[in-house]
PDB file of N, CA and C in Angstrom:
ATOM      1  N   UNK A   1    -100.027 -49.019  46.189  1.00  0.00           N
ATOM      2  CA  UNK A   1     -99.984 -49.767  44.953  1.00  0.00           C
ATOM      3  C   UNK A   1    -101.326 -50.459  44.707  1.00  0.00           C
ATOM      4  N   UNK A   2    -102.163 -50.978  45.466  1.00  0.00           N
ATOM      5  CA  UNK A   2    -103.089 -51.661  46.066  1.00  0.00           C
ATOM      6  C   UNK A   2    -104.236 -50.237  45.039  1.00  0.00           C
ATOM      7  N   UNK A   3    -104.228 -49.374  45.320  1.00  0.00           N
ATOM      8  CA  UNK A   3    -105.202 -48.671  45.177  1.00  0.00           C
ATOM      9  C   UNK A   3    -105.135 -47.925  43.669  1.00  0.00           C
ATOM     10  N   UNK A   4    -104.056 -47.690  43.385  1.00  0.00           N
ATOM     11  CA  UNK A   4    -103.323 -47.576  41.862  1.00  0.00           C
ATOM     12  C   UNK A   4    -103.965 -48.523  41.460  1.00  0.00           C
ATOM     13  N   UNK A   5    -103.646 -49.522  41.592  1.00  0.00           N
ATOM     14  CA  UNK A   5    -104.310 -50.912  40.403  1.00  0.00           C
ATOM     15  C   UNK A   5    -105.755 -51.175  40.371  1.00  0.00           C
ATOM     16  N   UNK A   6    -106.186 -51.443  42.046  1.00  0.00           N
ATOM     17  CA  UNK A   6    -107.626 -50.951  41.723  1.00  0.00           C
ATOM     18  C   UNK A   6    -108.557 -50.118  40.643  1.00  0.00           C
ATOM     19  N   UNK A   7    -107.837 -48.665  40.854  1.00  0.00           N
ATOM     20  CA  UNK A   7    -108.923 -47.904  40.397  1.00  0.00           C
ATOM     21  C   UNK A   7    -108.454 -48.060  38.656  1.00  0.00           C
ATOM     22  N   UNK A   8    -107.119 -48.386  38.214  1.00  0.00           N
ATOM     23  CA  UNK A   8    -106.873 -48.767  36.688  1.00  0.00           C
ATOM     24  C   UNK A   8    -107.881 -50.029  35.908  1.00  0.00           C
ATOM     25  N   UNK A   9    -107.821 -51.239  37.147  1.00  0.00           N
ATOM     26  CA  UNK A   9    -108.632 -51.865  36.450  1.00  0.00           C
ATOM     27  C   UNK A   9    -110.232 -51.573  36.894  1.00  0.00           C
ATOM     28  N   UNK A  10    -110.720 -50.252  37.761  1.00  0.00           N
ATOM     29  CA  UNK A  10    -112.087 -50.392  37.497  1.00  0.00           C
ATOM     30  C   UNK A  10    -112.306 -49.466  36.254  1.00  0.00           C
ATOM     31  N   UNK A  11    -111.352 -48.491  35.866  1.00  0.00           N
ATOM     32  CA  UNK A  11    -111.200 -48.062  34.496  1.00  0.00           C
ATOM     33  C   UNK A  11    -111.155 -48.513  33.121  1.00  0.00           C
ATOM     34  N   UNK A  12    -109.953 -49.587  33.069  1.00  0.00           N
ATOM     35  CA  UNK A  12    -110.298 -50.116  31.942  1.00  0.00           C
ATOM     36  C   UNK A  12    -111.630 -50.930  31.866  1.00  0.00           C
ATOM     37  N   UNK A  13    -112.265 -51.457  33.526  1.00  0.00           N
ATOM     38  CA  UNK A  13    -113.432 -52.566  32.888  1.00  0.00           C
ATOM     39  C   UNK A  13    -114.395 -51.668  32.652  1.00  0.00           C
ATOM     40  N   UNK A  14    -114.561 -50.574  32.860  1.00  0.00           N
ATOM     41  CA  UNK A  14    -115.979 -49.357  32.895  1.00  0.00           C
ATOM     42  C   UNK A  14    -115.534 -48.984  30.851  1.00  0.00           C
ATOM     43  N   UNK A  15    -114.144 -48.925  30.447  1.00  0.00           N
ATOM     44  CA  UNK A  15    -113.994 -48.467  29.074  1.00  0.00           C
ATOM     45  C   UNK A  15    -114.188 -49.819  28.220  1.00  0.00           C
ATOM     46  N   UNK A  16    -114.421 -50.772  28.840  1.00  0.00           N
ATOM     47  CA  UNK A  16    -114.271 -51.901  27.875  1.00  0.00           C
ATOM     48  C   UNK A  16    -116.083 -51.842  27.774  1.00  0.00           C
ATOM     49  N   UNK A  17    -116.990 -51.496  28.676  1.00  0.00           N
ATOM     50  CA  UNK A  17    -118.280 -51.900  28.931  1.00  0.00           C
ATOM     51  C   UNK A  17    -118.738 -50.628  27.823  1.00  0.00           C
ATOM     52  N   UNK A  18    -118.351 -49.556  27.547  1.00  0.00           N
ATOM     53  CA  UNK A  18    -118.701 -48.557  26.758  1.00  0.00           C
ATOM     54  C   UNK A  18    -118.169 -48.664  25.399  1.00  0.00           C
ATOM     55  N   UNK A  19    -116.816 -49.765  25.371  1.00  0.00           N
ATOM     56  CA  UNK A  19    -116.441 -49.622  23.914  1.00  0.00           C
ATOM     57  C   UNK A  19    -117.018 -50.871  22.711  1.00  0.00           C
ATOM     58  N   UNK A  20    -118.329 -51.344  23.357  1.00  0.00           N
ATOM     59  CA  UNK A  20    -118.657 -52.682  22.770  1.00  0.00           C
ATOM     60  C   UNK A  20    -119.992 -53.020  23.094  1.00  0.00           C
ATOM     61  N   UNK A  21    -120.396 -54.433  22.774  1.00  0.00           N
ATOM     62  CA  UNK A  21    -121.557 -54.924  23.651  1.00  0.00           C
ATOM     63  C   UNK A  21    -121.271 -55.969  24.759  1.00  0.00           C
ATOM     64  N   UNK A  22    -121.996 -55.775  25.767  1.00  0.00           N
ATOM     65  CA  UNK A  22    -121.955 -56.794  26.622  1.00  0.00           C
ATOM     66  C   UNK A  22    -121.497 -58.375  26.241  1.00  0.00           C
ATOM     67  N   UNK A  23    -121.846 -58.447  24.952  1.00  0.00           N
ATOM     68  CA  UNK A  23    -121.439 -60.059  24.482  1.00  0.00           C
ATOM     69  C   UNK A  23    -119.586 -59.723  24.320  1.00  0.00           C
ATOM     70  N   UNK A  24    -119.198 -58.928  24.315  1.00  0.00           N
ATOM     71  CA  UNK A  24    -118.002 -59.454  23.689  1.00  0.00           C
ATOM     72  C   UNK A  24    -117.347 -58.579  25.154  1.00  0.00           C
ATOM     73  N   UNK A  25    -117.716 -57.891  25.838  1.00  0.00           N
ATOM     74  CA  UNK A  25    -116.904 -57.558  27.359  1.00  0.00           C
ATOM     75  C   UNK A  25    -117.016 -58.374  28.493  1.00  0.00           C
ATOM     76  N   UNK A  26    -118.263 -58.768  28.706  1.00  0.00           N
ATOM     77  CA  UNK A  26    -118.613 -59.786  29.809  1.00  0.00           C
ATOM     78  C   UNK A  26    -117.482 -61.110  29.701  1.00  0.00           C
ATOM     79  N   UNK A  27    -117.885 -61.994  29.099  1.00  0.00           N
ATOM     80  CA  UNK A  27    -117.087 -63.291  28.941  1.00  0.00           C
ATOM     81  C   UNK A  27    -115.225 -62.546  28.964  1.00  0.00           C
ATOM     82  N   UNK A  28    -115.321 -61.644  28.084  1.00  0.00           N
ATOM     83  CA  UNK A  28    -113.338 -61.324  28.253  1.00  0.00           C
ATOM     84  C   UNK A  28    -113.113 -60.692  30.100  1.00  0.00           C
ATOM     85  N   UNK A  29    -114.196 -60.400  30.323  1.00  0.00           N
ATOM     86  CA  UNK A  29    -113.689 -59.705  31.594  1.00  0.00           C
ATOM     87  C   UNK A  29    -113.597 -61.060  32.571  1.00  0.00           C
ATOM     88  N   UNK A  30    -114.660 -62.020  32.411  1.00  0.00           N
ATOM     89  CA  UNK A  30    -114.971 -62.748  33.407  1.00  0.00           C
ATOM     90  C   UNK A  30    -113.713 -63.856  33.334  1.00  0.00           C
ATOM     91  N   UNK A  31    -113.364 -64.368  31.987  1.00  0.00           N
ATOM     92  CA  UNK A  31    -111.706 -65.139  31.869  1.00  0.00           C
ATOM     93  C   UNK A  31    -110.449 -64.306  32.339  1.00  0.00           C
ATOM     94  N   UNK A  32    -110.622 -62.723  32.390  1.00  0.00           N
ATOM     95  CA  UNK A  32    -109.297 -62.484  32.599  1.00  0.00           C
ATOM     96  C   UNK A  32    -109.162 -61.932  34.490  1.00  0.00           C
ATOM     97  N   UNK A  33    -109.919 -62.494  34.916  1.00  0.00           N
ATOM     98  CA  UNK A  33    -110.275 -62.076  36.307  1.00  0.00           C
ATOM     99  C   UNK A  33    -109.214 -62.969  37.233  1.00  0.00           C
ATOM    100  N   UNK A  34    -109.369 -64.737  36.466  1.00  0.00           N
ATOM    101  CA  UNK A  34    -108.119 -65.121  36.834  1.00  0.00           C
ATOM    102  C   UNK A  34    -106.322 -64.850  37.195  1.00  0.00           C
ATOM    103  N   UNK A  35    -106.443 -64.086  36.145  1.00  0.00           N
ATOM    104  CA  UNK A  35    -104.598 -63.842  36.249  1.00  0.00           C
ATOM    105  C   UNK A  35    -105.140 -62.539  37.080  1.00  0.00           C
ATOM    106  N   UNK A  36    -105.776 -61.661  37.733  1.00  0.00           N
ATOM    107  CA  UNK A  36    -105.934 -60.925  38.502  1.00  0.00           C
ATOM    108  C   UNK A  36    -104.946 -61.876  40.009  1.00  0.00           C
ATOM    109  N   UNK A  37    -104.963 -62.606  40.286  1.00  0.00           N
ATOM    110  CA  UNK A  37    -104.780 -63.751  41.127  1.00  0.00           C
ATOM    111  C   UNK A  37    -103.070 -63.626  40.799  1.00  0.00           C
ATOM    112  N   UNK A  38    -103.245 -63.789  39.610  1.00  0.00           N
ATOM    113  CA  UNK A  38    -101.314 -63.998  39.235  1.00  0.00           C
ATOM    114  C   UNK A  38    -100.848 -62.428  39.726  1.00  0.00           C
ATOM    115  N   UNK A  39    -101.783 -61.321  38.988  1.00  0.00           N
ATOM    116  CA  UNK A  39    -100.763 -59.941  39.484  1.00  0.00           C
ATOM    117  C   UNK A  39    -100.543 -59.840  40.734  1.00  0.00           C
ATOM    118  N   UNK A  40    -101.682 -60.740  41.944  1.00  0.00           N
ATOM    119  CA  UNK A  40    -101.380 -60.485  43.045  1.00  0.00           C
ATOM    120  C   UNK A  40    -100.314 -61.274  43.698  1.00  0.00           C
ATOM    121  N   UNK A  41     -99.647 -62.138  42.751  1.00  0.00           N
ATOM    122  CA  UNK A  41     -98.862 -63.230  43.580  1.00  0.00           C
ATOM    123  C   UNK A  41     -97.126 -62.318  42.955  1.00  0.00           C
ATOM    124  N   UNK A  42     -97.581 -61.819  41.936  1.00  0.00           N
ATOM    125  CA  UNK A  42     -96.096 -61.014  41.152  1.00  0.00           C
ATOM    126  C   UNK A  42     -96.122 -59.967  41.964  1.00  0.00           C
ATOM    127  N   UNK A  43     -96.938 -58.956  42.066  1.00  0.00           N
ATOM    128  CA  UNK A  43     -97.065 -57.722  42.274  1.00  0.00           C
ATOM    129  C   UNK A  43     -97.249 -57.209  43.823  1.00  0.00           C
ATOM    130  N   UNK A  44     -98.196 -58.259  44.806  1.00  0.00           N
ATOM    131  CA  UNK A  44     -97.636 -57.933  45.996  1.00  0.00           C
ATOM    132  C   UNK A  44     -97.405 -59.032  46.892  1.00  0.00           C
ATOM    133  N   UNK A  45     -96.974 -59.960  46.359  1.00  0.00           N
ATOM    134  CA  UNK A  45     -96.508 -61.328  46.997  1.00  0.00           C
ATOM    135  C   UNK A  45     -97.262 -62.146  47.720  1.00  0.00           C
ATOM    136  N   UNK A  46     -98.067 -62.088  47.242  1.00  0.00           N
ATOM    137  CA  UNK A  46     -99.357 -63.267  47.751  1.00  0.00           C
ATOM    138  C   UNK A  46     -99.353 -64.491  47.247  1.00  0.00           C
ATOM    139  N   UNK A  47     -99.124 -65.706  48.147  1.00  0.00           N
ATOM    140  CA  UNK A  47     -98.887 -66.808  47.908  1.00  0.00           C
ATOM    141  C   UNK A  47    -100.456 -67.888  48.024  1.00  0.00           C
ATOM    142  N   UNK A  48    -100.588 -68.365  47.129  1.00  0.00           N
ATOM    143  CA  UNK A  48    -101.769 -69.684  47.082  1.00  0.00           C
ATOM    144  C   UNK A  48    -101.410 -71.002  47.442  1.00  0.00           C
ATOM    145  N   UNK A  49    -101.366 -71.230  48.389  1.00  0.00           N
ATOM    146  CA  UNK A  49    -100.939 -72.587  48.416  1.00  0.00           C
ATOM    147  C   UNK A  49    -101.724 -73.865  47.522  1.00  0.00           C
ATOM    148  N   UNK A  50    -101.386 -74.712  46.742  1.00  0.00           N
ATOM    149  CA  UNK A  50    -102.498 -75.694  46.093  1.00  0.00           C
ATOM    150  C   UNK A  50    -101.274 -76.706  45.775  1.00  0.00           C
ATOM    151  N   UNK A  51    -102.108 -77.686  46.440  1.00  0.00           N
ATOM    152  CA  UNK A  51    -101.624 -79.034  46.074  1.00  0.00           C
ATOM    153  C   UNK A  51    -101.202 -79.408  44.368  1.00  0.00           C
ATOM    154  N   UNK A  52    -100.949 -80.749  44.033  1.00  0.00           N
ATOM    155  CA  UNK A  52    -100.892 -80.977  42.761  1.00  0.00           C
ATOM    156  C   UNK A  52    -102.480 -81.161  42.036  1.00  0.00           C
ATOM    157  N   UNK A  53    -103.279 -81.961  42.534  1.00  0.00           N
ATOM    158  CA  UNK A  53    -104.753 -82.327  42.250  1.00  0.00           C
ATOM    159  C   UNK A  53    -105.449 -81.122  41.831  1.00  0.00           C
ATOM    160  N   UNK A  54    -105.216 -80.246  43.262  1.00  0.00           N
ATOM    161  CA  UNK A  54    -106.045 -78.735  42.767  1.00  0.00           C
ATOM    162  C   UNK A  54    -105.693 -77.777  41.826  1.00  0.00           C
ATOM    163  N   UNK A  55    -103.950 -77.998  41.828  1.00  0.00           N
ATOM    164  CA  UNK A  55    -103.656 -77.079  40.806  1.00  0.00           C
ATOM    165  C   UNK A  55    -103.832 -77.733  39.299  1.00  0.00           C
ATOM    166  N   UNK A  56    -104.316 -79.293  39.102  1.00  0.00           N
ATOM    167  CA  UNK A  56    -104.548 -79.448  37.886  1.00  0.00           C
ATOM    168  C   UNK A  56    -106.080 -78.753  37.576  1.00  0.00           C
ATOM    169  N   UNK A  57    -106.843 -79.423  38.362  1.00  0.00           N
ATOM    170  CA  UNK A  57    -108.562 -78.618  38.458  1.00  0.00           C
ATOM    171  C   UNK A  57    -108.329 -77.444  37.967  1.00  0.00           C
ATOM    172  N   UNK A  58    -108.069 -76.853  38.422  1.00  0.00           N
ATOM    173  CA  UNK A  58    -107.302 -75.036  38.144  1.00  0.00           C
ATOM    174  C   UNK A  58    -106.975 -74.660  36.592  1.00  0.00           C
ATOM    175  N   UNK A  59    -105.990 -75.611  35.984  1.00  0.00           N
ATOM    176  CA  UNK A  59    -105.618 -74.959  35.157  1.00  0.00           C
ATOM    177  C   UNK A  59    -106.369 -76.048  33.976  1.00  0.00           C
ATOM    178  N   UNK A  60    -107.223 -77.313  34.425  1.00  0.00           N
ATOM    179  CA  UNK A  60    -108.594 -77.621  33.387  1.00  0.00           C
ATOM    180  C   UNK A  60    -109.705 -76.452  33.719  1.00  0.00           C
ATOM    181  N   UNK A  61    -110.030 -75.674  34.152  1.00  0.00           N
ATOM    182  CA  UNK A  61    -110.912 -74.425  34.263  1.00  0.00           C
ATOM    183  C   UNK A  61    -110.762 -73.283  33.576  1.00  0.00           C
ATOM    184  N   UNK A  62    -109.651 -72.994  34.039  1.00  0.00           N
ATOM    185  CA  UNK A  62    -108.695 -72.031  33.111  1.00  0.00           C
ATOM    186  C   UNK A  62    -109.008 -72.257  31.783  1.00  0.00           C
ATOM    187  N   UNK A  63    -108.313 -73.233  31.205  1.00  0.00           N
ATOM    188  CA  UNK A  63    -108.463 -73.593  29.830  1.00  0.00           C
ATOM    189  C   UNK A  63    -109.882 -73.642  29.128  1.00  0.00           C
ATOM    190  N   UNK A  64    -110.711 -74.076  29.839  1.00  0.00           N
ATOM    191  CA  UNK A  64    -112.774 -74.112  29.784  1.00  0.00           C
ATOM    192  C   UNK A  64    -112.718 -72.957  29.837  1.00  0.00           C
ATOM    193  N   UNK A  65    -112.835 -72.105  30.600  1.00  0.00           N
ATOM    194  CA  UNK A  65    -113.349 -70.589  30.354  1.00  0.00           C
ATOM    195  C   UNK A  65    -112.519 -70.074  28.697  1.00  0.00           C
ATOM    196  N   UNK A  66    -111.382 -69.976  29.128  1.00  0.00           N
ATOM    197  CA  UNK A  66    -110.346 -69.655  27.840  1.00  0.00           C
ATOM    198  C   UNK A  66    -111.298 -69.821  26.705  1.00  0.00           C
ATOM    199  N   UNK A  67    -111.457 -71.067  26.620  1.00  0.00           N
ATOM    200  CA  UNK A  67    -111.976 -71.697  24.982  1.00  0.00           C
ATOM    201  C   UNK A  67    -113.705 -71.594  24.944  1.00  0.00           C
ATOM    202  N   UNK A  68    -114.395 -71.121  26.062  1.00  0.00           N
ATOM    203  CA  UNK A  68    -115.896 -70.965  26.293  1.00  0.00           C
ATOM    204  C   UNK A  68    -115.505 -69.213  25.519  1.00  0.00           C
ATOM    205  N   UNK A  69    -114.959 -68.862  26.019  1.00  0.00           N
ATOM    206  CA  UNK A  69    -114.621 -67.236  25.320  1.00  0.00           C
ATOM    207  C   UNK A  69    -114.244 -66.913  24.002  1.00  0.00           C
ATOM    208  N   UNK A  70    -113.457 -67.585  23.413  1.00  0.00           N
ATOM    209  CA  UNK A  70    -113.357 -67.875  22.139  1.00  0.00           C
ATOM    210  C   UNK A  70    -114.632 -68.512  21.387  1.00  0.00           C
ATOM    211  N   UNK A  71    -115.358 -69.314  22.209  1.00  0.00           N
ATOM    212  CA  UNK A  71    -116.312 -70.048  21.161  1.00  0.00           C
ATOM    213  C   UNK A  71    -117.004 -69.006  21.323  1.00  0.00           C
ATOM    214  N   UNK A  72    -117.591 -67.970  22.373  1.00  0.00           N
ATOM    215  CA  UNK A  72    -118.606 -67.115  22.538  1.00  0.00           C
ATOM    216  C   UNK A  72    -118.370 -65.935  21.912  1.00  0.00           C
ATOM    217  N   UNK A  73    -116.853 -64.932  21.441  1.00  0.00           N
ATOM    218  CA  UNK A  73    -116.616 -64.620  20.634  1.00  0.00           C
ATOM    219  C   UNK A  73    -116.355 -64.100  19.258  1.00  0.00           C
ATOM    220  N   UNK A  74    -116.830 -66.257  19.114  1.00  0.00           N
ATOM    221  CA  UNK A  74    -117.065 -66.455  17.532  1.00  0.00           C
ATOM    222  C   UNK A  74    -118.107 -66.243  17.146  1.00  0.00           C
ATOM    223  N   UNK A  75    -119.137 -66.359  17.764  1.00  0.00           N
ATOM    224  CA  UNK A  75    -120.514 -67.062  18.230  1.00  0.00           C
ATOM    225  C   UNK A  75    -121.339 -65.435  18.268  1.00  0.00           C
ATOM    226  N   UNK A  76    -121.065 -64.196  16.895  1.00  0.00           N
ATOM    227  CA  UNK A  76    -121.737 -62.929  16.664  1.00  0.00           C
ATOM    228  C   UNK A  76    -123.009 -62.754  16.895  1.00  0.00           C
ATOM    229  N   UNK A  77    -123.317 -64.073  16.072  1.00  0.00           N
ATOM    230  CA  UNK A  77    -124.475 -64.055  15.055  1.00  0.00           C
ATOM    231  C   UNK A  77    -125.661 -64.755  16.238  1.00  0.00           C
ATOM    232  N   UNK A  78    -125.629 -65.434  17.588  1.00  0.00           N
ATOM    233  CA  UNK A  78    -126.485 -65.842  18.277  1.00  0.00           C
ATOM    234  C   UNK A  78    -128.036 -65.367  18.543  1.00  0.00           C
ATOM    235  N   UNK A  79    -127.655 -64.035  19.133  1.00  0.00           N
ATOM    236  CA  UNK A  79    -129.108 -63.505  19.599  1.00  0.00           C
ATOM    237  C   UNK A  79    -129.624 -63.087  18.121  1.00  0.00           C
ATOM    238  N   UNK A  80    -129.356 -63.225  16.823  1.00  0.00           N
ATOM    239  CA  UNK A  80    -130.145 -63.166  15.539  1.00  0.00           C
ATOM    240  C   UNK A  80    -130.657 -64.081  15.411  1.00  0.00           C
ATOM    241  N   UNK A  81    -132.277 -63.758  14.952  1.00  0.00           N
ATOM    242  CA  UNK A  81    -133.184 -64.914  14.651  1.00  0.00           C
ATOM    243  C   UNK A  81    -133.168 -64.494  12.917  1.00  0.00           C
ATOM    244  N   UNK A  82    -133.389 -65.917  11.988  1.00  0.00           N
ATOM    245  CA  UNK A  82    -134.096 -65.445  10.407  1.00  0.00           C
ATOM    246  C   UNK A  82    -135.284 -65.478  10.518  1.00  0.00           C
ATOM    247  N   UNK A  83    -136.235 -65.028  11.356  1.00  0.00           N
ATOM    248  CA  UNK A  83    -137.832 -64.718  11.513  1.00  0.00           C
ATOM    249  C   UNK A  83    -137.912 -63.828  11.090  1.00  0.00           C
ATOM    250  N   UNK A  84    -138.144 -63.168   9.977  1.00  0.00           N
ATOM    251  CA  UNK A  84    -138.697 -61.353   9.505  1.00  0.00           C
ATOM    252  C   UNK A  84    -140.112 -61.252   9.062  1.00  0.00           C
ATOM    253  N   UNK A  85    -140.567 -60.196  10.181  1.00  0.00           N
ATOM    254  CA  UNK A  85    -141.872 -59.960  10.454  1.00  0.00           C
ATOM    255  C   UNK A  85    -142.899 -58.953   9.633  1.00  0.00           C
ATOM    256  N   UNK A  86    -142.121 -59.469   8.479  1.00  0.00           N
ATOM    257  CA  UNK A  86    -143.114 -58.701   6.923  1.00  0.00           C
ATOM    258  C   UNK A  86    -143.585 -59.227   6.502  1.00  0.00           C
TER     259      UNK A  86
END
């Protein structure tokens, strides 16, 4: 199962890197790397132990990346400068 999922998600991340630009695959790949963590706790029973403190840290991070991805997202128009060199 271990190796099934592997090679699916080095598939979809190799089709996501060809179906776009780096601005809009990088940041989605790098937020959804987290719940990678959750399939392993559903899917082959791997347990995290975390206190209450850490698991708040955790899910204020979570939420920062989340909304750093959305703003970056939004955020098309960045690497355009209005400098035109005519």
């Amino acid at each position: 199962m271990l190796i099934v999922i592997g090679v699916i998600a080095t598939l979809l991340q190799q089709s996501a890197f060809h179906a776009g630009s780096l601005r809009a695959s990088v940041p989605a790949m790098l937020v959804l790397e987290p719940w990678s963590r959750a399939a392993g706790e559903v899917l082959l029973g791997e347990h995290l132990a975390v206190d209450k403190p850490s698991a708040a840290v955790l899910a204020v991070a979570v939420g920062a990346m989340a909304a750093a991805t959305i703003a970056l997202g939004r955020d098309e128009g960045a690497g355009r400068t209005s400098w035109n060199p005519r």
